[in-house]
PDB file of N, CA and C in Angstrom:
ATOM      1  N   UNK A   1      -3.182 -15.083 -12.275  1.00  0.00           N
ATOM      2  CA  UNK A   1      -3.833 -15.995 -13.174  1.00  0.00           C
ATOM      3  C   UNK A   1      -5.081 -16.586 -12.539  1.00  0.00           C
ATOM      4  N   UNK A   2      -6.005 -17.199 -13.606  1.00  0.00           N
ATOM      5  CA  UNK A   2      -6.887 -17.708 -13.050  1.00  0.00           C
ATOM      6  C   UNK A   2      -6.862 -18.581 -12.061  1.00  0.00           C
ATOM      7  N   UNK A   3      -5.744 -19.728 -12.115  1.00  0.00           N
ATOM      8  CA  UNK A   3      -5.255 -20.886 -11.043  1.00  0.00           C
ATOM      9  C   UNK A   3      -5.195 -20.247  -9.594  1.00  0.00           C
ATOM     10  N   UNK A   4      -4.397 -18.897  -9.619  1.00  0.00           N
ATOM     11  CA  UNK A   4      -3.913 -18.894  -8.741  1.00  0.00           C
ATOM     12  C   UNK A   4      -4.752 -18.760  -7.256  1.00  0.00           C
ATOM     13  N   UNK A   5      -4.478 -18.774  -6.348  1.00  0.00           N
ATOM     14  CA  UNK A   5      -5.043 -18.630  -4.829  1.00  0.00           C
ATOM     15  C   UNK A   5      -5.128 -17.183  -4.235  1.00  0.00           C
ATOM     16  N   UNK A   6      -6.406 -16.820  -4.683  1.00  0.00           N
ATOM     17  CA  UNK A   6      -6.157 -15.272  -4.160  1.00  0.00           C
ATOM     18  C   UNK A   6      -5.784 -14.799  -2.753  1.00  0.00           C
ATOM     19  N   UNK A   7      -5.991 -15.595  -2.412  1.00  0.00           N
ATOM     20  CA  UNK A   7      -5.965 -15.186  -0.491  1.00  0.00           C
ATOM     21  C   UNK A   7      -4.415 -15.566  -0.476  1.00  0.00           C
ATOM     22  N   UNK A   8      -3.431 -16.827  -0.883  1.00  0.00           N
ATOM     23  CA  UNK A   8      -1.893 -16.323  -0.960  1.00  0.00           C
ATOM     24  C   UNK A   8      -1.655 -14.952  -2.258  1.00  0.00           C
ATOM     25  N   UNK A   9      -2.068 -14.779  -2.845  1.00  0.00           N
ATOM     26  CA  UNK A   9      -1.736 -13.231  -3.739  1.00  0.00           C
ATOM     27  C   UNK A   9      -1.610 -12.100  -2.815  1.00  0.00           C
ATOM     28  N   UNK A  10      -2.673 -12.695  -2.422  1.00  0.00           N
ATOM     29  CA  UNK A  10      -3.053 -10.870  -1.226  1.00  0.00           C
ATOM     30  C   UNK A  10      -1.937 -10.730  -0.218  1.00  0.00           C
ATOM     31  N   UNK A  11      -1.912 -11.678   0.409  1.00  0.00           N
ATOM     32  CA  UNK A  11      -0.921 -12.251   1.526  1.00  0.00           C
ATOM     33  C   UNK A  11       0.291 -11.907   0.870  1.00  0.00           C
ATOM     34  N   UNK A  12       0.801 -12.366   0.419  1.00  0.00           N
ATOM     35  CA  UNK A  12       2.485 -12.030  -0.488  1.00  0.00           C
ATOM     36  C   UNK A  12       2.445 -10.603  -1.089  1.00  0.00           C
ATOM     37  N   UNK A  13       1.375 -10.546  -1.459  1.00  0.00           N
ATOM     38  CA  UNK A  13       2.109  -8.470  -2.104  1.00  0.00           C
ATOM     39  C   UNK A  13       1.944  -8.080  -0.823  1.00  0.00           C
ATOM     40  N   UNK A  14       0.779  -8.087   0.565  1.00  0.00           N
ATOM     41  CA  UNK A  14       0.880  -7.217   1.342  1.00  0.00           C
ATOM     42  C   UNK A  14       2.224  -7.130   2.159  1.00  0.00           C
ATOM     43  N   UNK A  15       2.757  -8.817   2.243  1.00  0.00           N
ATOM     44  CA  UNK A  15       4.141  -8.907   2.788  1.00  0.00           C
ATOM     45  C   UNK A  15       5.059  -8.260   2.558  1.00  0.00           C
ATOM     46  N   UNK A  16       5.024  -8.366   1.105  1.00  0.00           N
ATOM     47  CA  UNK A  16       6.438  -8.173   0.272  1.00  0.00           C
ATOM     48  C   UNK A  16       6.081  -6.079   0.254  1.00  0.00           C
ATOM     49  N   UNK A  17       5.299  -5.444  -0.057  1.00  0.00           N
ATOM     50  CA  UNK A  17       5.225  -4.341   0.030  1.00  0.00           C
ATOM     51  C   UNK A  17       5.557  -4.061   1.482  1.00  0.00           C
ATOM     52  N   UNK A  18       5.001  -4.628   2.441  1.00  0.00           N
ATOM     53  CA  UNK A  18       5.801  -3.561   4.094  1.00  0.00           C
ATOM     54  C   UNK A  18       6.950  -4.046   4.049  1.00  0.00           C
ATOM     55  N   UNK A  19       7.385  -5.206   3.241  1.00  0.00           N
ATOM     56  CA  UNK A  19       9.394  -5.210   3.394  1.00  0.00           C
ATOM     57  C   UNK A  19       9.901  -4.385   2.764  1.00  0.00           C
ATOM     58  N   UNK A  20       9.765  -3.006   2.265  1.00  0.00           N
ATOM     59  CA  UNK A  20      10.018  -2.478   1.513  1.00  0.00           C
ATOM     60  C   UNK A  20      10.662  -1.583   2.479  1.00  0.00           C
ATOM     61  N   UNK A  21      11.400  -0.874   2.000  1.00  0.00           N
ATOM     62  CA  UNK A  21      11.734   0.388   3.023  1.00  0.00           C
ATOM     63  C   UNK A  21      10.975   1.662   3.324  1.00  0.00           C
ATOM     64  N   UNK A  22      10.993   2.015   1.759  1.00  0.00           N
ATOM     65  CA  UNK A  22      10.585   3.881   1.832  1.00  0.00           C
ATOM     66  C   UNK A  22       8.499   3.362   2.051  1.00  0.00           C
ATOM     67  N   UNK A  23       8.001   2.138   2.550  1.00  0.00           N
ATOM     68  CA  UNK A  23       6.806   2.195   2.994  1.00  0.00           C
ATOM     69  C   UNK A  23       6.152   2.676   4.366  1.00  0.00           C
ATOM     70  N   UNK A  24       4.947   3.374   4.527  1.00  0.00           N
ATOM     71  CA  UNK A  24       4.797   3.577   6.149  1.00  0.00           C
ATOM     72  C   UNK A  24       3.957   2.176   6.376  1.00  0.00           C
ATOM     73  N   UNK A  25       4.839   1.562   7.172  1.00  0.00           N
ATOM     74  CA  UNK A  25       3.696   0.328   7.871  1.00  0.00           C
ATOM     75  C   UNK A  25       2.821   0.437   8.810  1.00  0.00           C
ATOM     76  N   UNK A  26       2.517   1.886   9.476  1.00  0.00           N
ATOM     77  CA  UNK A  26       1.210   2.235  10.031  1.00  0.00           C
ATOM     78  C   UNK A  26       0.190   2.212   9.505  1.00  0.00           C
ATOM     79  N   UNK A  27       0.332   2.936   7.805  1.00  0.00           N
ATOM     80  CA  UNK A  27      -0.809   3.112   7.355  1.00  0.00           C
ATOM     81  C   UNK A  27      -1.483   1.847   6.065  1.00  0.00           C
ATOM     82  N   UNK A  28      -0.917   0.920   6.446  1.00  0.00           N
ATOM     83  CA  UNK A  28      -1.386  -0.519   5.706  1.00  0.00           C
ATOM     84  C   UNK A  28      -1.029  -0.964   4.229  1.00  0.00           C
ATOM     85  N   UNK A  29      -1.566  -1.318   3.919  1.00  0.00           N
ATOM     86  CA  UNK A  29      -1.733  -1.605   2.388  1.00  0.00           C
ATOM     87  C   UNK A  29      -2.626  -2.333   2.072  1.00  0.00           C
ATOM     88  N   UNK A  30      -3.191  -1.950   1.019  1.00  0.00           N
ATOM     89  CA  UNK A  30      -4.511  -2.558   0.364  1.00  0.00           C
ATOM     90  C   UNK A  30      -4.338  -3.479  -1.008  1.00  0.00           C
ATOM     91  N   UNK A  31      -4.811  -4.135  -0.880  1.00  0.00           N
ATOM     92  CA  UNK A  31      -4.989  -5.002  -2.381  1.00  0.00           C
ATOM     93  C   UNK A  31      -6.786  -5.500  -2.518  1.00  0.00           C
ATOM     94  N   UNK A  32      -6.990  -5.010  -3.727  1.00  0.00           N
ATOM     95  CA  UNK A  32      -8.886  -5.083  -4.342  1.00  0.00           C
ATOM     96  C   UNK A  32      -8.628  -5.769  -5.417  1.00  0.00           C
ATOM     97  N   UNK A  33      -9.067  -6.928  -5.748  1.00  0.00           N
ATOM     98  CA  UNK A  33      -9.521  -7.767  -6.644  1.00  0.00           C
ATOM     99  C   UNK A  33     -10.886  -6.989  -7.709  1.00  0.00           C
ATOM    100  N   UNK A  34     -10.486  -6.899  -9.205  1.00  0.00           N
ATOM    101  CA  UNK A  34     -11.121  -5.261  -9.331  1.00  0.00           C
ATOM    102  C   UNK A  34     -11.884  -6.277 -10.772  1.00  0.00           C
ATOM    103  N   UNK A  35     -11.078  -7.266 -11.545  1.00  0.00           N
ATOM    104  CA  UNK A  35     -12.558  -7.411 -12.665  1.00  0.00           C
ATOM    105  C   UNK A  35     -11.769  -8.667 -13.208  1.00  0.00           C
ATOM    106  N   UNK A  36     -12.471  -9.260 -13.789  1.00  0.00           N
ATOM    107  CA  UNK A  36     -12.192 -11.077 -14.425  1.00  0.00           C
ATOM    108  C   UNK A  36     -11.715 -10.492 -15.866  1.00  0.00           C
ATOM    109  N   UNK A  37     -10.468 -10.375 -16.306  1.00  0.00           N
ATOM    110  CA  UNK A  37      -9.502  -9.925 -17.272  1.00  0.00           C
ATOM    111  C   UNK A  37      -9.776 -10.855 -18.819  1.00  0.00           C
ATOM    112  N   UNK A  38      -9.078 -10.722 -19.437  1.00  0.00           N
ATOM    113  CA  UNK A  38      -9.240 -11.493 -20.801  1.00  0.00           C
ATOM    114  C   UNK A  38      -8.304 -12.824 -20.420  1.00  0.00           C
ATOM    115  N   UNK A  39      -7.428 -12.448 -19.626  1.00  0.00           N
ATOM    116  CA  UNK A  39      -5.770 -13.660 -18.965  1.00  0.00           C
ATOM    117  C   UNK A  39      -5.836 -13.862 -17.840  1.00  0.00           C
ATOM    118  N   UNK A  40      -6.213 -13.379 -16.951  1.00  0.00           N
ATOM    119  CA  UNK A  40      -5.917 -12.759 -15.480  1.00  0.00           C
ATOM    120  C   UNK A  40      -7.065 -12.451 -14.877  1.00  0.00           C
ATOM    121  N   UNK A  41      -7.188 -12.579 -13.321  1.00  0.00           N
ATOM    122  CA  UNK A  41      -7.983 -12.046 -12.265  1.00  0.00           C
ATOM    123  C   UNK A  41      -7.143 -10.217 -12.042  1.00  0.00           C
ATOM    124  N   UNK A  42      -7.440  -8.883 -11.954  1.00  0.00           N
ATOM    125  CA  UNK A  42      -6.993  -8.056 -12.340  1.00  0.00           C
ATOM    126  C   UNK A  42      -7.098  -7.255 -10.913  1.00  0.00           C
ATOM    127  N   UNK A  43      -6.245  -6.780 -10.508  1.00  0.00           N
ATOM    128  CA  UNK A  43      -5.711  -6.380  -8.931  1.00  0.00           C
ATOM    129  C   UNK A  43      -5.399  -4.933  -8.824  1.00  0.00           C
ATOM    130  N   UNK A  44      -5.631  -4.450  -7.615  1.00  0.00           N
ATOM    131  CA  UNK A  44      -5.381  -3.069  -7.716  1.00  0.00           C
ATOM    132  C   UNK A  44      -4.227  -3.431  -5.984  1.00  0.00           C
ATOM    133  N   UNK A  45      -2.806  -2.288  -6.164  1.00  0.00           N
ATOM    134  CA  UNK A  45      -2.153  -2.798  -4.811  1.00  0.00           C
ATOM    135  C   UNK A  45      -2.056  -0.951  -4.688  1.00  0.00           C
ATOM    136  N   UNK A  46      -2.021  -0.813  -3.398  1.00  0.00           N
ATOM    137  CA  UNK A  46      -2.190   0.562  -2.762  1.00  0.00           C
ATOM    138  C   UNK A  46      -1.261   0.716  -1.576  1.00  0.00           C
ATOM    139  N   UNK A  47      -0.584   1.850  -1.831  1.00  0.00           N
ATOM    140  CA  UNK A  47       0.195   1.437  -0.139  1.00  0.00           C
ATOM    141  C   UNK A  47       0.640   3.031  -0.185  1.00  0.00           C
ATOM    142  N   UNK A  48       1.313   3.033   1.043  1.00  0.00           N
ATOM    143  CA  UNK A  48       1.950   4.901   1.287  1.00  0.00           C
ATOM    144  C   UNK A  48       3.384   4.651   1.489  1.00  0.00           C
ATOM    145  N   UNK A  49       4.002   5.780   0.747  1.00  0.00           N
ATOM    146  CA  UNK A  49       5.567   5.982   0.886  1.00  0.00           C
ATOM    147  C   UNK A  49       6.098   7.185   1.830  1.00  0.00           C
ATOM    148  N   UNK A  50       7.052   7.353   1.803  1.00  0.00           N
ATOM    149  CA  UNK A  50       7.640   8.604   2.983  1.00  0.00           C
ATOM    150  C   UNK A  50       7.855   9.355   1.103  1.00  0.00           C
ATOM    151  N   UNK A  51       7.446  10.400   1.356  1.00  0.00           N
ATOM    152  CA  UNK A  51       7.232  11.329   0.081  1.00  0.00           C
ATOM    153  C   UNK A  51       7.810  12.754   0.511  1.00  0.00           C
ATOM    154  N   UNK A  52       8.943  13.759   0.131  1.00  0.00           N
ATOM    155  CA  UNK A  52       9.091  13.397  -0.916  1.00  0.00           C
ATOM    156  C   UNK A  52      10.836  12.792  -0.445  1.00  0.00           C
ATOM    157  N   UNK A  53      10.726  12.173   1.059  1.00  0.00           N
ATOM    158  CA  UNK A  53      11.978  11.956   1.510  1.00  0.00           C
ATOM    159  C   UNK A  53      12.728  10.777   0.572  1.00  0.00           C
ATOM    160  N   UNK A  54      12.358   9.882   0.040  1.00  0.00           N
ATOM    161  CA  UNK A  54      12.665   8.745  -0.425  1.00  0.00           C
ATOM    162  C   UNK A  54      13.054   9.122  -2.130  1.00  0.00           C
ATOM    163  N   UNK A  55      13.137   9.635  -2.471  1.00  0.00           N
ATOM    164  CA  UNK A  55      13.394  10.430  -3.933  1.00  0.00           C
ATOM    165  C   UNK A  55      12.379  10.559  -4.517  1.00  0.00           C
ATOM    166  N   UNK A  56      11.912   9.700  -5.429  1.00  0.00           N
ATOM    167  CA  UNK A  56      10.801   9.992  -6.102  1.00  0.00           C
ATOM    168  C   UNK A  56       9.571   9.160  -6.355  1.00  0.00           C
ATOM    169  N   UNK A  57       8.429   9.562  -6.328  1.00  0.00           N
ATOM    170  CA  UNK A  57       7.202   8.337  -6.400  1.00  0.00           C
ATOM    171  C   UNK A  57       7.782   7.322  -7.265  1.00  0.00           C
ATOM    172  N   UNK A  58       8.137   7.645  -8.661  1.00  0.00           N
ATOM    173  CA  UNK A  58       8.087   6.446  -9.810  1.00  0.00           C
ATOM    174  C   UNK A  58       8.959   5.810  -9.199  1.00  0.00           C
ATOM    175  N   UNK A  59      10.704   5.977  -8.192  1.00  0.00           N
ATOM    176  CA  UNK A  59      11.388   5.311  -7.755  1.00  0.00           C
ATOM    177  C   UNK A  59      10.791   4.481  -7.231  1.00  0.00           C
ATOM    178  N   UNK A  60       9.890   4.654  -6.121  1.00  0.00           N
ATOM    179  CA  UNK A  60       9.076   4.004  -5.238  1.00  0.00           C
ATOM    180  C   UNK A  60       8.208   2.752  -5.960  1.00  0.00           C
ATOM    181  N   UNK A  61       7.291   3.171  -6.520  1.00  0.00           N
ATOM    182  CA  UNK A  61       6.804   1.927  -7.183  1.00  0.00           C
ATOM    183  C   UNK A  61       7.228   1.142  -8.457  1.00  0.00           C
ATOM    184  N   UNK A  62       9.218   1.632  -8.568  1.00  0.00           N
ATOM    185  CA  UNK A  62       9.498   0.705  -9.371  1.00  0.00           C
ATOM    186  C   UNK A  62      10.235  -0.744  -8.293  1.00  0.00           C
ATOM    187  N   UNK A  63      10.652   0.007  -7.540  1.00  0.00           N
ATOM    188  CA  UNK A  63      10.900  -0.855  -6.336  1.00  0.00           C
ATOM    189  C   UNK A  63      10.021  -1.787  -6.075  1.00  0.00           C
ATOM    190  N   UNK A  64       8.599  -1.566  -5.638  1.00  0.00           N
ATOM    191  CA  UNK A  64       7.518  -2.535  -5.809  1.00  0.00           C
ATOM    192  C   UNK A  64       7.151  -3.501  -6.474  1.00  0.00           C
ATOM    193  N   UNK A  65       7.032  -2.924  -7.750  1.00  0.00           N
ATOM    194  CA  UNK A  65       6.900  -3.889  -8.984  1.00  0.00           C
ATOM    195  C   UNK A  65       7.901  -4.992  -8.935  1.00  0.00           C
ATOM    196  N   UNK A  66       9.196  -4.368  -9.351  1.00  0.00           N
ATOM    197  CA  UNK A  66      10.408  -5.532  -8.990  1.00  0.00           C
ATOM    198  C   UNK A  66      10.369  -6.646  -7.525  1.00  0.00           C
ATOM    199  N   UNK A  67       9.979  -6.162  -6.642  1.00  0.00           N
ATOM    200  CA  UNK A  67       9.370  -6.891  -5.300  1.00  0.00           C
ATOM    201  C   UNK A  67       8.431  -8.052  -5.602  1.00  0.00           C
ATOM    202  N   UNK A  68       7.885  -7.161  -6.102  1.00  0.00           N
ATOM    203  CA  UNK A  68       6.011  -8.111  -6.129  1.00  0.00           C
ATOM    204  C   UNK A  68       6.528  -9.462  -7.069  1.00  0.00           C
ATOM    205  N   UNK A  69       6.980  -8.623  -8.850  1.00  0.00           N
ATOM    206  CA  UNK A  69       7.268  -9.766  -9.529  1.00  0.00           C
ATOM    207  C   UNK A  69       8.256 -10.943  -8.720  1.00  0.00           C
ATOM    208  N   UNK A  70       9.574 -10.687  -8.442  1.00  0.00           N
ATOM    209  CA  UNK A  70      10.350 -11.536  -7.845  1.00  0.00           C
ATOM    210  C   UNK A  70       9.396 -12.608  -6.404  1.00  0.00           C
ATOM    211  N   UNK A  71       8.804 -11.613  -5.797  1.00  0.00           N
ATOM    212  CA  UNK A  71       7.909 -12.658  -5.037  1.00  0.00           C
ATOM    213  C   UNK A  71       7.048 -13.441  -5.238  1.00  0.00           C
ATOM    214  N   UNK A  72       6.459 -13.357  -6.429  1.00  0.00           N
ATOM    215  CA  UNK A  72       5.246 -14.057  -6.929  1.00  0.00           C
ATOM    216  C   UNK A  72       6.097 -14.720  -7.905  1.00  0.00           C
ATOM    217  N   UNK A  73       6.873 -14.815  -8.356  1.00  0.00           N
ATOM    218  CA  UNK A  73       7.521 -15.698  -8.903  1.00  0.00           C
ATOM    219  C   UNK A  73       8.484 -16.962  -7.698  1.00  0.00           C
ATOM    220  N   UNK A  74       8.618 -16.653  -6.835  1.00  0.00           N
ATOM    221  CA  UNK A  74       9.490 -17.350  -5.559  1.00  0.00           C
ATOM    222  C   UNK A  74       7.938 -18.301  -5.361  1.00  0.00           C
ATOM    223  N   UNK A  75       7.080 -17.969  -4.897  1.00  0.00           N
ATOM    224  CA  UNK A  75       6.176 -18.643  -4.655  1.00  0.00           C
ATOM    225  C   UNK A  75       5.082 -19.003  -5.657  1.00  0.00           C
ATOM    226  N   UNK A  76       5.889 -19.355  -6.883  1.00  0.00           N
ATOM    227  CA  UNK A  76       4.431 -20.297  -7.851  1.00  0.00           C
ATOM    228  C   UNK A  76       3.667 -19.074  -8.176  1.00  0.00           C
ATOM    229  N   UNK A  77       3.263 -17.605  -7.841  1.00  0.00           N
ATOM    230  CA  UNK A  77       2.492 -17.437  -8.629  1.00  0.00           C
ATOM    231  C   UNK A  77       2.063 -16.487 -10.173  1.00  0.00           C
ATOM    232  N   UNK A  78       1.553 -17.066 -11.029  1.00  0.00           N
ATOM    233  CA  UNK A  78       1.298 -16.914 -12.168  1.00  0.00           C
ATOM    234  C   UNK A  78       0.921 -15.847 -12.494  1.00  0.00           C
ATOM    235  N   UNK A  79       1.807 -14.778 -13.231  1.00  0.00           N
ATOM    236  CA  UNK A  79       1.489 -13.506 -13.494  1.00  0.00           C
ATOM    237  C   UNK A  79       1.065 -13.974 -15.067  1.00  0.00           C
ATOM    238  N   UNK A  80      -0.071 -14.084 -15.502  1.00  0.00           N
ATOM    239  CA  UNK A  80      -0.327 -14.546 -16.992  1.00  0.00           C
ATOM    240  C   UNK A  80      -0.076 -12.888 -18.230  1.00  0.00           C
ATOM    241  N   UNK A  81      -0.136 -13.560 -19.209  1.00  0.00           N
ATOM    242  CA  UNK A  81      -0.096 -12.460 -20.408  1.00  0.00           C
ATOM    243  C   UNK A  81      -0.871 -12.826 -21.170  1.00  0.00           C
ATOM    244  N   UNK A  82      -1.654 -11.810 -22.274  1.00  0.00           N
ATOM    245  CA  UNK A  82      -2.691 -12.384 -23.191  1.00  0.00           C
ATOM    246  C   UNK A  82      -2.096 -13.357 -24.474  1.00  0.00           C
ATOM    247  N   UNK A  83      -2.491 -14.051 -24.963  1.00  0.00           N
ATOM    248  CA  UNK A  83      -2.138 -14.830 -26.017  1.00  0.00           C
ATOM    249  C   UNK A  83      -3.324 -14.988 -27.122  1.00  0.00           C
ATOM    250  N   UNK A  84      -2.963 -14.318 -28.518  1.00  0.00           N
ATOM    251  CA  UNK A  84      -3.499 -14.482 -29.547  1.00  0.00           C
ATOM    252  C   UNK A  84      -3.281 -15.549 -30.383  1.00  0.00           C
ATOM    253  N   UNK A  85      -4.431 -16.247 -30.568  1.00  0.00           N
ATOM    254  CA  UNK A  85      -4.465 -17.639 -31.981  1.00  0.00           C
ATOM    255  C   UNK A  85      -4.480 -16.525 -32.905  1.00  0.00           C
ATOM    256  N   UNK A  86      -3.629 -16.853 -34.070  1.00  0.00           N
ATOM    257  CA  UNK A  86      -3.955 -16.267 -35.560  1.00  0.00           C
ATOM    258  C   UNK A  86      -4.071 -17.335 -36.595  1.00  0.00           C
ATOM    259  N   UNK A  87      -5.423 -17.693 -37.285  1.00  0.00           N
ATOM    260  CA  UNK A  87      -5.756 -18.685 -38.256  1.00  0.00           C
ATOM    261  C   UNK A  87      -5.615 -18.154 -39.441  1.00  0.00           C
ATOM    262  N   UNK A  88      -4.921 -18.278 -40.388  1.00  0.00           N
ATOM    263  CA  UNK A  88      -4.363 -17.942 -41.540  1.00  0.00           C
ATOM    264  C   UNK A  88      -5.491 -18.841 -42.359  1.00  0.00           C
ATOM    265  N   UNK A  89      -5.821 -19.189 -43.537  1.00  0.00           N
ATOM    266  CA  UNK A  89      -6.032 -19.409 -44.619  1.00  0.00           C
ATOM    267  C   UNK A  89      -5.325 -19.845 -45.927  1.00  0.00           C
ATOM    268  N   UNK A  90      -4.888 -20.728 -46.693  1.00  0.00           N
ATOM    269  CA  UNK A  90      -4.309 -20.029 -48.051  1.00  0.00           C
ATOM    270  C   UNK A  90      -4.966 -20.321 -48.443  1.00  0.00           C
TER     271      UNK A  90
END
């Protein structure tokens, strides 16, 4: 979200992604702050898995997702969604 503190965003997915298992923590992880959204500041997160030992990519970054959300929710931060006004008439 707009509120939020990008420098703790960055910090917490990069955390929460090397706690992961099937990640290589040699080869880092990236997070790019990529465009000012309609709701949201809009993020790109990048990281490497042990492939194809760990079962399967989509396994892999459903693991993540579930990570990231649960962590950014532990620490305050605001994953926003768009919200439409609809003005009716009669």
């Amino acid at each position: 979200g707009y509120e939020s503190d990008l420098e703790q965003v960055e910090d917490c997915a990069k955390r929460t992604i090397n706690s992961l298992e099937d990640t290589i923590q040699d080869k880092g992880v990236s997070v790019h702050f990529l465009e000012f959204g309609d709701s949201s500041i809009n993020l790109d997160i990048k990281f490497w898995v042990e492939y194809p030992n760990n079962g399967t990519y989509m396994n892999s970054l459903s693991k993540a997702v579930k990570a990231i959300k649960k962590a950014f929710d532990r620490e305050g931060i605001n994953i926003p969604f768009p919200i439409r006004t609809l003005i009716t008439k009669n």
